[in-house]
PDB file of N, CA and C in Angstrom:
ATOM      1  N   UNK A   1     -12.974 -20.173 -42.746  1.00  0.00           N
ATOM      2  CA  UNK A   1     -12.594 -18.757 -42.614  1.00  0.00           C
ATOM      3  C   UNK A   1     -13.814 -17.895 -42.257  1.00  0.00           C
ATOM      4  N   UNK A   2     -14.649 -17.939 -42.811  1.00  0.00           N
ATOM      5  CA  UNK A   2     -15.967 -17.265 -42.635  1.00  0.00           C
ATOM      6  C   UNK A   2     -16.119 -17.519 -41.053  1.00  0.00           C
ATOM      7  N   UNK A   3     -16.370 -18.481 -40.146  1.00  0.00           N
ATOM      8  CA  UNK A   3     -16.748 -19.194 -39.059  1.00  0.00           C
ATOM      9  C   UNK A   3     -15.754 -17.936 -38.386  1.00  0.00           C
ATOM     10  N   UNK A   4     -14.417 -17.943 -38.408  1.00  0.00           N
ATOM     11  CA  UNK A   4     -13.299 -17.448 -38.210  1.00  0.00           C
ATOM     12  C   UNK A   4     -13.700 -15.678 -38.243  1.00  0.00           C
ATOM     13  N   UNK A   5     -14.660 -15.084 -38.743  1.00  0.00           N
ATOM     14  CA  UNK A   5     -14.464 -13.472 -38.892  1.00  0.00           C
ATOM     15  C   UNK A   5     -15.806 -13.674 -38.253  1.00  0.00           C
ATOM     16  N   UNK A   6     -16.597 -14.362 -38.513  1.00  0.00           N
ATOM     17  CA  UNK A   6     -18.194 -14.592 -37.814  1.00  0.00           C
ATOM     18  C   UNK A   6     -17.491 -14.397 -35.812  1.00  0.00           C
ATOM     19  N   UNK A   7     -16.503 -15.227 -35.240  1.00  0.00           N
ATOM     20  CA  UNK A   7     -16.537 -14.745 -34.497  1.00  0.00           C
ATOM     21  C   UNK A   7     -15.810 -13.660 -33.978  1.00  0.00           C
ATOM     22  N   UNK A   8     -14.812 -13.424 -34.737  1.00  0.00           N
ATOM     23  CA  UNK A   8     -14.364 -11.606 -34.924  1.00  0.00           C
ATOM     24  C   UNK A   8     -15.334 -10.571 -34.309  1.00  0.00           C
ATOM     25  N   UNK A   9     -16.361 -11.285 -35.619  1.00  0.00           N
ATOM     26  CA  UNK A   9     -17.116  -9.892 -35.699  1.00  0.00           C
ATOM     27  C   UNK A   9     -17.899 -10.007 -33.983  1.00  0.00           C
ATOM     28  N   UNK A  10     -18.329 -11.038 -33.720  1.00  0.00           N
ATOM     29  CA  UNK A  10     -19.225 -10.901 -32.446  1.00  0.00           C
ATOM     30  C   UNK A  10     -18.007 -10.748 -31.196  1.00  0.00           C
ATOM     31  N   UNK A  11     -16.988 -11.021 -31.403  1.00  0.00           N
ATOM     32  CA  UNK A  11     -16.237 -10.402 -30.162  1.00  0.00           C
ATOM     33  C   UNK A  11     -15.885  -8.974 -30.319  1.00  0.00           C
ATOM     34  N   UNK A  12     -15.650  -8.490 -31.542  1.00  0.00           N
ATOM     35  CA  UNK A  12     -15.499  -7.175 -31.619  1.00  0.00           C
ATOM     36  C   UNK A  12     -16.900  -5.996 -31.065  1.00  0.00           C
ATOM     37  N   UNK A  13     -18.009  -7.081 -31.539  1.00  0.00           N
ATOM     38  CA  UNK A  13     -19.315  -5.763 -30.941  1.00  0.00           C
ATOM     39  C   UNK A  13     -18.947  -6.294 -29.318  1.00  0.00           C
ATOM     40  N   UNK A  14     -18.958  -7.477 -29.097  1.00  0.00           N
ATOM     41  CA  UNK A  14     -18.840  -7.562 -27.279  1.00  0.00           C
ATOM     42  C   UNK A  14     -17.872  -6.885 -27.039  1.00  0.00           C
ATOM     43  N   UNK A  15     -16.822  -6.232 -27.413  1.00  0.00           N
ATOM     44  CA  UNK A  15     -15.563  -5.538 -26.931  1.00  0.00           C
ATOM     45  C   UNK A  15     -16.353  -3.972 -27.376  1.00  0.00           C
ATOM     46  N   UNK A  16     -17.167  -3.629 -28.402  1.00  0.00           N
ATOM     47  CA  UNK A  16     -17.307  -2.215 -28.330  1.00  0.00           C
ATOM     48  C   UNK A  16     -18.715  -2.297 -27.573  1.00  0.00           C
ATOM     49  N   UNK A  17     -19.564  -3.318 -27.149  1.00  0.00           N
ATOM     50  CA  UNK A  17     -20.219  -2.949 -26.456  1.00  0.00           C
ATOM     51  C   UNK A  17     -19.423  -2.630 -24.493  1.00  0.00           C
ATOM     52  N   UNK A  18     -18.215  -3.793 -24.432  1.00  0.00           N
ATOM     53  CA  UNK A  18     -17.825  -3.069 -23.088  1.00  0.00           C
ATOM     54  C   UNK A  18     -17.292  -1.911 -22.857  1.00  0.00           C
ATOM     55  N   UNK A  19     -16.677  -1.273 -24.079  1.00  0.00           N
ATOM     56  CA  UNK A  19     -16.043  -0.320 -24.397  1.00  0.00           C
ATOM     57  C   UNK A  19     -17.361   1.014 -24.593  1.00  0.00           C
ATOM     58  N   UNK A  20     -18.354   0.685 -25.133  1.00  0.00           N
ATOM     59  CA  UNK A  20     -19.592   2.035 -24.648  1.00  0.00           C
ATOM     60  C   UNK A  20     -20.192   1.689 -23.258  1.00  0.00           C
ATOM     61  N   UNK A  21     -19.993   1.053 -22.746  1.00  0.00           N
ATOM     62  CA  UNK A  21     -20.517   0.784 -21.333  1.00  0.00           C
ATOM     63  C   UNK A  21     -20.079   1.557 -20.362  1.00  0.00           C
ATOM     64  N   UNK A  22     -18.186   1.868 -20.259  1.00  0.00           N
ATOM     65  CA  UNK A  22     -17.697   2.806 -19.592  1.00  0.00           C
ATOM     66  C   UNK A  22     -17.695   4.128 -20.010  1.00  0.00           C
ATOM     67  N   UNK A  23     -18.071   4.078 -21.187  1.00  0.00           N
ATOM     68  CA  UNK A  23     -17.963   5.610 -21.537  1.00  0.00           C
ATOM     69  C   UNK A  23     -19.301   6.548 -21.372  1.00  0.00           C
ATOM     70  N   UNK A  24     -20.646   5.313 -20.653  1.00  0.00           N
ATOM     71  CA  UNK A  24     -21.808   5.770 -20.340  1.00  0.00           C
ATOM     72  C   UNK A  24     -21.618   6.346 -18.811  1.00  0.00           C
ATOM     73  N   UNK A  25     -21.109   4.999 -18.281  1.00  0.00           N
ATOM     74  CA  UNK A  25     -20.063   5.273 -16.904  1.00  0.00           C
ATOM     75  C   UNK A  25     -19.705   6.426 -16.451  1.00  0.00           C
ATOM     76  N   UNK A  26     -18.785   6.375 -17.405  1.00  0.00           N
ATOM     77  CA  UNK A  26     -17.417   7.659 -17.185  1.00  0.00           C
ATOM     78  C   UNK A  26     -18.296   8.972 -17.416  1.00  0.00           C
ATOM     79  N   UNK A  27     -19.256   9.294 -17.979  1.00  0.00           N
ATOM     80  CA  UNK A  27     -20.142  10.247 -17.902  1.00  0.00           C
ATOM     81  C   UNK A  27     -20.665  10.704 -16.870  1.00  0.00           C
ATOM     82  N   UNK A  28     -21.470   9.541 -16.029  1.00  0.00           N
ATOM     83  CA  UNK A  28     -21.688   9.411 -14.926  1.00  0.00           C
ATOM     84  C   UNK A  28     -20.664  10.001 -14.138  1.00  0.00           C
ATOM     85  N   UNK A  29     -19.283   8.935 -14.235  1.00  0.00           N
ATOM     86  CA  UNK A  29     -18.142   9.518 -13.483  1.00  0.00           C
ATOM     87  C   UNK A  29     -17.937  10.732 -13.262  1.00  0.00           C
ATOM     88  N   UNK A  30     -18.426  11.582 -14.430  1.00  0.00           N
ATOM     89  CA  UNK A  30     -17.596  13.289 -14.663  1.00  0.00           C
ATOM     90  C   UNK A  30     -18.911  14.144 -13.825  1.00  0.00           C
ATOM     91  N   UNK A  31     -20.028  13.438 -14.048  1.00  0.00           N
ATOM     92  CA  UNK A  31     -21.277  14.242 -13.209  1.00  0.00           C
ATOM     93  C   UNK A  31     -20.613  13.919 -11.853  1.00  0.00           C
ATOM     94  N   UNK A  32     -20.153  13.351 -11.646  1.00  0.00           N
ATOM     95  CA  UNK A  32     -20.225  12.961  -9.905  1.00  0.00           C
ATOM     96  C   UNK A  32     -18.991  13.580  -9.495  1.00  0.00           C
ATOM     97  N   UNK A  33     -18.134  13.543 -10.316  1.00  0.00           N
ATOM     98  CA  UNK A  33     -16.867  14.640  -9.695  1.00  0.00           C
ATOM     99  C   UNK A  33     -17.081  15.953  -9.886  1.00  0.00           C
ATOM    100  N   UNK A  34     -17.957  16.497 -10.987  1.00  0.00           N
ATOM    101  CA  UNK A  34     -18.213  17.872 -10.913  1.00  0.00           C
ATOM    102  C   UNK A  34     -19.371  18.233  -9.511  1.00  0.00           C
ATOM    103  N   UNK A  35     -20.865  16.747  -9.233  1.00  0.00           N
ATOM    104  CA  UNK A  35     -21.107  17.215  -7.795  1.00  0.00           C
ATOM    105  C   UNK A  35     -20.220  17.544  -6.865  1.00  0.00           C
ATOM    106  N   UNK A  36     -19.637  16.127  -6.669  1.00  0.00           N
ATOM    107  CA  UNK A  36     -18.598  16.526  -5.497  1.00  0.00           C
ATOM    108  C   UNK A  36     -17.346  17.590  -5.869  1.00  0.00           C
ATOM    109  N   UNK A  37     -16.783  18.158  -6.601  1.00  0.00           N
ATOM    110  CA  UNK A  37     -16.622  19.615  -6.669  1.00  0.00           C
ATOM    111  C   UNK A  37     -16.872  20.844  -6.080  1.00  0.00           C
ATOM    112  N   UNK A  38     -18.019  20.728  -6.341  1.00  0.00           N
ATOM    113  CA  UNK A  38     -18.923  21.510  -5.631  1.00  0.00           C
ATOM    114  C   UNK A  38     -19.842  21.092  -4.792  1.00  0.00           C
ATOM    115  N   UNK A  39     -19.808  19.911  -4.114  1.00  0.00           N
ATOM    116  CA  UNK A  39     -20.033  20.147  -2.152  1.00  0.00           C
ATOM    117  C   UNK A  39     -18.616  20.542  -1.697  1.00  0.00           C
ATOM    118  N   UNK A  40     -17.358  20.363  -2.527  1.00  0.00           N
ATOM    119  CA  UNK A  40     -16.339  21.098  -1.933  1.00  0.00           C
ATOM    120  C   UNK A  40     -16.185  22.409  -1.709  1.00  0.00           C
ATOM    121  N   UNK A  41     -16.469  23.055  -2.871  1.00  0.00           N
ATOM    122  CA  UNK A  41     -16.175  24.220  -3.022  1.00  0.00           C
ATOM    123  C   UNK A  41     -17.152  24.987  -2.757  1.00  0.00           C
ATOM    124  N   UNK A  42     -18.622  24.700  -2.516  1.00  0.00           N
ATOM    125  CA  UNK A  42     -20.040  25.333  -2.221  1.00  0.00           C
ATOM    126  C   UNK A  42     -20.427  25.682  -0.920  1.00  0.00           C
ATOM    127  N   UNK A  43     -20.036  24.936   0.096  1.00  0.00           N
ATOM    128  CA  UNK A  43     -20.131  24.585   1.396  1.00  0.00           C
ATOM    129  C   UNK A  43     -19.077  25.992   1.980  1.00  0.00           C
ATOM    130  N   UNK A  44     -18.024  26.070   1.790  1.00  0.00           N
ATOM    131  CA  UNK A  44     -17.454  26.892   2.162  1.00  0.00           C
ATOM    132  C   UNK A  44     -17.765  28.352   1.764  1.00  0.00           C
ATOM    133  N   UNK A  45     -18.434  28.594   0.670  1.00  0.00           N
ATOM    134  CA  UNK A  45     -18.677  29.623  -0.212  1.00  0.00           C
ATOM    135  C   UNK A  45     -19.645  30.155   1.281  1.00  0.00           C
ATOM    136  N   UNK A  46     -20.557  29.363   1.123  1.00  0.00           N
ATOM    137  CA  UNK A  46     -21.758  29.577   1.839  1.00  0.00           C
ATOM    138  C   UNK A  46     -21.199  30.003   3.291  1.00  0.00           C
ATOM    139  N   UNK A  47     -20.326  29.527   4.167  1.00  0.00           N
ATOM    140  CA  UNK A  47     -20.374  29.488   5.165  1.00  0.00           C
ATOM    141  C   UNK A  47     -19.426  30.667   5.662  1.00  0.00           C
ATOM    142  N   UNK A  48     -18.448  31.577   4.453  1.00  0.00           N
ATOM    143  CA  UNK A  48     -18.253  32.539   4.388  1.00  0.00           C
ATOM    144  C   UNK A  48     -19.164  33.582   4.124  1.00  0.00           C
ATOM    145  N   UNK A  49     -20.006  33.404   3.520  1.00  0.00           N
ATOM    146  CA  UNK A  49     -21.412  34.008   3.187  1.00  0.00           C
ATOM    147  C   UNK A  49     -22.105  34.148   4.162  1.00  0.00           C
ATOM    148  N   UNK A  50     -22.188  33.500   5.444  1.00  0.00           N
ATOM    149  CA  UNK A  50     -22.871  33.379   6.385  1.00  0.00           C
ATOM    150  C   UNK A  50     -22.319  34.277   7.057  1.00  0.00           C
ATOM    151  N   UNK A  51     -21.111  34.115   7.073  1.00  0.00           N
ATOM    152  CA  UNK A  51     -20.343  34.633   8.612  1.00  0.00           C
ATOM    153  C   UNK A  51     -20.009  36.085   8.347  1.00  0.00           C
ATOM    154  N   UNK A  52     -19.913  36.193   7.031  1.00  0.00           N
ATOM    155  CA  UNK A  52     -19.955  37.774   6.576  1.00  0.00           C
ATOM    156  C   UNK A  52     -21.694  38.773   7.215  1.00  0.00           C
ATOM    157  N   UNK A  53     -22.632  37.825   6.201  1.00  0.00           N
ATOM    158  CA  UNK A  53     -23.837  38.505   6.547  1.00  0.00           C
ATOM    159  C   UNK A  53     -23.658  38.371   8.434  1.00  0.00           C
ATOM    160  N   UNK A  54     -23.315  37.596   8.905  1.00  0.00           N
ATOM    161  CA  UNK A  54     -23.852  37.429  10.680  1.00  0.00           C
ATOM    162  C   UNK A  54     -23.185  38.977  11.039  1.00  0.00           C
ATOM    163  N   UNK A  55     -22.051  39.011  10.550  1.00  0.00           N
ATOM    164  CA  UNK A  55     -20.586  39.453  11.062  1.00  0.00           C
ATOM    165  C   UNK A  55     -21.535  41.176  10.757  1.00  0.00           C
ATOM    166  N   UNK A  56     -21.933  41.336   9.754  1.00  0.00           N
ATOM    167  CA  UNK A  56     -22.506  42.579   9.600  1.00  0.00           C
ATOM    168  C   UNK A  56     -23.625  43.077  10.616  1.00  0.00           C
ATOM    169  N   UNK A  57     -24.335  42.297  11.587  1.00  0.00           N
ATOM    170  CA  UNK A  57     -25.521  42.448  12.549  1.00  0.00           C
ATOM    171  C   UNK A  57     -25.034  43.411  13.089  1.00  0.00           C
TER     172      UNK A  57
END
């Protein structure tokens, strides 16, 4: 029985170590959709910004 929770226990840290792996990830993930967010939404900002200031010459 012991042998039996001995490897419990080491599949359970290998399962919460894959399990903090994505959630280091998914951090990552949320930085990279909030960049790309905003090359969506920045790019245009700007290029109304532009065409306003030109538009005023």
């Amino acid at each position: 029985m012991d042998r039996l929770f001995e490897q419990a226990d080491k599949e359970s840290v290998l399962r919460g170590a894959r399990i903090s792996d994505p959630a280091k990830t998914g951090i990552q993930a949320g930085d990279l959709t909030w960049v790309g967010w905003s090359w969506i939404i920045l790019p245009p900002v700007f290029l109304i910004g532009f065409v306003l200031a030109v538009g005023d010459w």
